[in-house]
Protein backbone atom coordinates (compact mmCIF):
# COMPACT_ATOMS: atom_id res chain seq x y z
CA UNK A 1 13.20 -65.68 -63.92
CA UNK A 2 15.31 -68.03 -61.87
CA UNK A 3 17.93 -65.38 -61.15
CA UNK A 4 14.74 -63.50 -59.56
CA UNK A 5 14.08 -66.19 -57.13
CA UNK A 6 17.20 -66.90 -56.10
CA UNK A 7 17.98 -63.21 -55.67
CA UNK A 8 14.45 -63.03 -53.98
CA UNK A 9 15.22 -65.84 -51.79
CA UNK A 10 18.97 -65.06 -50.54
CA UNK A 11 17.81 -61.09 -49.67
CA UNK A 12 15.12 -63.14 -47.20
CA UNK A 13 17.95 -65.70 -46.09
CA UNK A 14 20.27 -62.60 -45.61
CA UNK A 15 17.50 -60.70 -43.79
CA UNK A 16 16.60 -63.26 -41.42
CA UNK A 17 20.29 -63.78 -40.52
CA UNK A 18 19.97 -60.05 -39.65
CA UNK A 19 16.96 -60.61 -37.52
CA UNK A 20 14.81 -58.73 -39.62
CA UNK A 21 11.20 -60.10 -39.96
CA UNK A 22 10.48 -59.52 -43.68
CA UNK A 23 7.75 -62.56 -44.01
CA UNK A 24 4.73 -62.52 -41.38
CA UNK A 25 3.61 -66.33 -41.08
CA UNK A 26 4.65 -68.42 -43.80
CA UNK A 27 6.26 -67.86 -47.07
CA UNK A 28 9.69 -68.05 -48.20
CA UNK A 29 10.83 -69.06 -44.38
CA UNK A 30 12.67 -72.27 -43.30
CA UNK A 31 9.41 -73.95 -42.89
CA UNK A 32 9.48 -74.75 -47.01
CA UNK A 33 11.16 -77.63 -47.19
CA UNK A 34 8.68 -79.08 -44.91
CA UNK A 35 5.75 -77.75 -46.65
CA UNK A 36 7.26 -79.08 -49.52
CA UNK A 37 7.26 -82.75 -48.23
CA UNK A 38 3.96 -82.55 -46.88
CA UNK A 39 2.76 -81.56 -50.89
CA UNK A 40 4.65 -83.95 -52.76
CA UNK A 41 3.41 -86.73 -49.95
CA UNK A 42 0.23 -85.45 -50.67
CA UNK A 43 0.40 -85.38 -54.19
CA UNK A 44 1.81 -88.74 -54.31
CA UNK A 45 -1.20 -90.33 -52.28
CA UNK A 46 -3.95 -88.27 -54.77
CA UNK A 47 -2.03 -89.88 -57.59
CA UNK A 48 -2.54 -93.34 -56.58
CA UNK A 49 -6.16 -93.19 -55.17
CA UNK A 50 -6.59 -91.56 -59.07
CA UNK A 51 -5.20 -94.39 -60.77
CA UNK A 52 -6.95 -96.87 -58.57
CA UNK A 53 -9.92 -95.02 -58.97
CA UNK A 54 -9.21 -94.65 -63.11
CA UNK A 55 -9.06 -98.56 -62.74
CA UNK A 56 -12.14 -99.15 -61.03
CA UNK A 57 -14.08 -96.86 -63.66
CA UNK A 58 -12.20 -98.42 -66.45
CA UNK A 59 -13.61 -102.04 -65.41
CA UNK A 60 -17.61 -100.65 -64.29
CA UNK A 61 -17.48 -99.08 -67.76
CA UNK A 62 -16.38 -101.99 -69.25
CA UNK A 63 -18.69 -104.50 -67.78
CA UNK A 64 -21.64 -102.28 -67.92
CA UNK A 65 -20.77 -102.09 -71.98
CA UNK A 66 -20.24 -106.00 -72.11
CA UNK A 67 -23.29 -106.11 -70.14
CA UNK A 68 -25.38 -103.85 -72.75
CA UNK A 69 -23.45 -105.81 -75.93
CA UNK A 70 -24.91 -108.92 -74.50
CA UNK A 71 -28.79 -107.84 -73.94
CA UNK A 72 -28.68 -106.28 -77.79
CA UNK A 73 -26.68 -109.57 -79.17
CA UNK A 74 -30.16 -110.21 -80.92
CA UNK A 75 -30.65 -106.99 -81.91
CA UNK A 76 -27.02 -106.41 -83.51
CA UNK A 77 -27.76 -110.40 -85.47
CA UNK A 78 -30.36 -108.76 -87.15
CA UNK A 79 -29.39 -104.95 -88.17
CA UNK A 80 -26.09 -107.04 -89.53
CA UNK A 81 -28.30 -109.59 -91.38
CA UNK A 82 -30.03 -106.25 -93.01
CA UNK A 83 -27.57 -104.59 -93.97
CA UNK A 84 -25.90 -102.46 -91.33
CA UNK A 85 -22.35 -101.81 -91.32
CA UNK A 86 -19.72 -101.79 -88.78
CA UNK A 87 -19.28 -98.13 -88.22
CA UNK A 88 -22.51 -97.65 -87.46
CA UNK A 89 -23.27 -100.42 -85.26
CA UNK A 90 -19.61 -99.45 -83.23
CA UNK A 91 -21.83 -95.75 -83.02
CA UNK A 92 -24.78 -97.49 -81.63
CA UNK A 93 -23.01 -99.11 -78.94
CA UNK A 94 -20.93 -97.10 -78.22
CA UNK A 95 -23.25 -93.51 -78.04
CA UNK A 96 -25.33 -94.50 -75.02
CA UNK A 97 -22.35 -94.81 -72.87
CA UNK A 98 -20.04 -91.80 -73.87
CA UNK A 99 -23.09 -89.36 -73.80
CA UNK A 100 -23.25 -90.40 -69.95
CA UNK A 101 -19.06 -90.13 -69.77
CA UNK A 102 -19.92 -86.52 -70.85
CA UNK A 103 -23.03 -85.82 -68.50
CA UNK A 104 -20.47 -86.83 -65.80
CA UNK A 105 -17.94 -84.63 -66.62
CA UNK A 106 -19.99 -81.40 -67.23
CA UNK A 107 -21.44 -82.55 -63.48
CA UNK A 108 -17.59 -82.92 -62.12
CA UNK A 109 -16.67 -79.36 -63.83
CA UNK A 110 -18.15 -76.87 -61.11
CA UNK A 111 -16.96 -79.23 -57.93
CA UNK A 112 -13.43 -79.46 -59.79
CA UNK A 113 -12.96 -76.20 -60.26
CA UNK A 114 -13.99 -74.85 -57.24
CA UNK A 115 -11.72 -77.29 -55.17
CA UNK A 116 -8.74 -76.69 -57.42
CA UNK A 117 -9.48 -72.63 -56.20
CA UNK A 118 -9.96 -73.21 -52.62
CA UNK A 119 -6.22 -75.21 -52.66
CA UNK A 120 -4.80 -73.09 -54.77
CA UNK A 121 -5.69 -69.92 -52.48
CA UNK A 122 -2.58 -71.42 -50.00
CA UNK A 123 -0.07 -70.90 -52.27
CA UNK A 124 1.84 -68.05 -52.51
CA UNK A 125 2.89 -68.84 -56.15
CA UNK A 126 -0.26 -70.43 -57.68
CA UNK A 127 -1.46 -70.79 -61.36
CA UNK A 128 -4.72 -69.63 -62.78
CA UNK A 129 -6.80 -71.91 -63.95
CA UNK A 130 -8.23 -71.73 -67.34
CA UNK A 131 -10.72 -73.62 -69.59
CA UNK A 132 -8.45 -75.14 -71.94
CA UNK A 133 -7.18 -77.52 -68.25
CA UNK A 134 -10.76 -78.92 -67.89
CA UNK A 135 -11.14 -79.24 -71.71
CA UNK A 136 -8.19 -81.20 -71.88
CA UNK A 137 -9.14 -83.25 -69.05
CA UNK A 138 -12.84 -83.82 -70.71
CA UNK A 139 -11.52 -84.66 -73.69
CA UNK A 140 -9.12 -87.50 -71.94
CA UNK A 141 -11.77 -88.90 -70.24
CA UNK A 142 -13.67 -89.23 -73.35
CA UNK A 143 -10.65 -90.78 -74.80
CA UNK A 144 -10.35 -92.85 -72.17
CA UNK A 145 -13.62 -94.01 -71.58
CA UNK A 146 -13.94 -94.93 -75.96
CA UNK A 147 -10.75 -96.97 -75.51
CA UNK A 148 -13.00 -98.77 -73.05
CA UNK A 149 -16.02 -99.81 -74.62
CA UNK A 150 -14.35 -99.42 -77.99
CA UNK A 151 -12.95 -102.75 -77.67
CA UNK A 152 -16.56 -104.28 -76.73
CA UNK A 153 -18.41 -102.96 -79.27
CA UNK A 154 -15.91 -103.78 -81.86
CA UNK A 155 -16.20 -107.76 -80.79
CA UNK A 156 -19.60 -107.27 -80.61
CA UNK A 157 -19.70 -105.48 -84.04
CA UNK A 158 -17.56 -107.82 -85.77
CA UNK A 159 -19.68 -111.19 -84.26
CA UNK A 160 -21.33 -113.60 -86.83
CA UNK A 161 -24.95 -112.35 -86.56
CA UNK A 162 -25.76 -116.96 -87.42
CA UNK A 163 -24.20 -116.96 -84.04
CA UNK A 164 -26.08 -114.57 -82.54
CA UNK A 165 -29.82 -115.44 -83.85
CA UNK A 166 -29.49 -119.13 -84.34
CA UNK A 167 -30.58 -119.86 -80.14
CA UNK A 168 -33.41 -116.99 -80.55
């Protein structure tokens, strides 16, 4: 495969040294290394408005969850004092929230994927996508967003429930 592009890529070399116009526009030209630091530029400046974006998220989710732990502290004292165990409380926090992870991913699917298609379309090499990329993603952000509130509704699971109902 590599021997194919570099065979590809001298015959152009060679046949612009010639002054034969093989490529119309761009392509394989002398422009690429340009191009090329315009993408990775680019690429690097998506990657850190992602992670500062993945940050934000990461704290809004959890607040709103220490937020939500904190209006149900009553609530948890008592399904604790009658017998509810740990599991199932973690599930009761921590459903809410990662059902509306997963609303906003199936909502981010359509906009993702047609984006990713319109850039793509500039390429002359370019990948197709597939499902299994946006499953993978879904599945990290769910990941993601559990490791979030996980941690909240564990504390909040594991509180004394004397602690939580003796000011009610």
């Amino acid at each position: 495969m590599a021997y194919a592009f570099l065979y590809t890529y001298a015959s152009f070399d060679f046949a612009e040294t010639m002054g034969l116009n093989l490529l119309q526009g761009r392509g394989l030209s002398r422009d690429r290394p340009r191009d090329s630091l315009a993408e990775q530029q680019t690429g690097r400046l998506i990657g850190f408005f992602t992670g500062l974006a993945l940050l934000i998220a990461c704290a809004g989710l959890f607040a709103l969850a220490t937020f939500l732990a904190e209006q149900r502290t009553k609530e948890i004292g008592i399904r604790k004092v009658l017998g509810a165990s740990i599991p199932s409380l973690f599930v009761l926090l921590t459903g809410d929230l990662l059902k509306l992870v997963a609303l906003a991913f199936l909502a981010a699917v359509p906009l993702a994927y047609f984006s990713a298609t319109r850039w793509l379309e500039h390429f002359a090499y370019r990948i197709d996508l597939s499902v299994w990329m946006f499953l993978f993603a879904g599945v990290l952000a769910l990941l993601v967003a559990f490791a979030t509130v996980g941690y909240q509704a564990t504390r909040a699971a594991l509180a004394d429930p004397v602690q939580s109902l003796r000011y009610e």
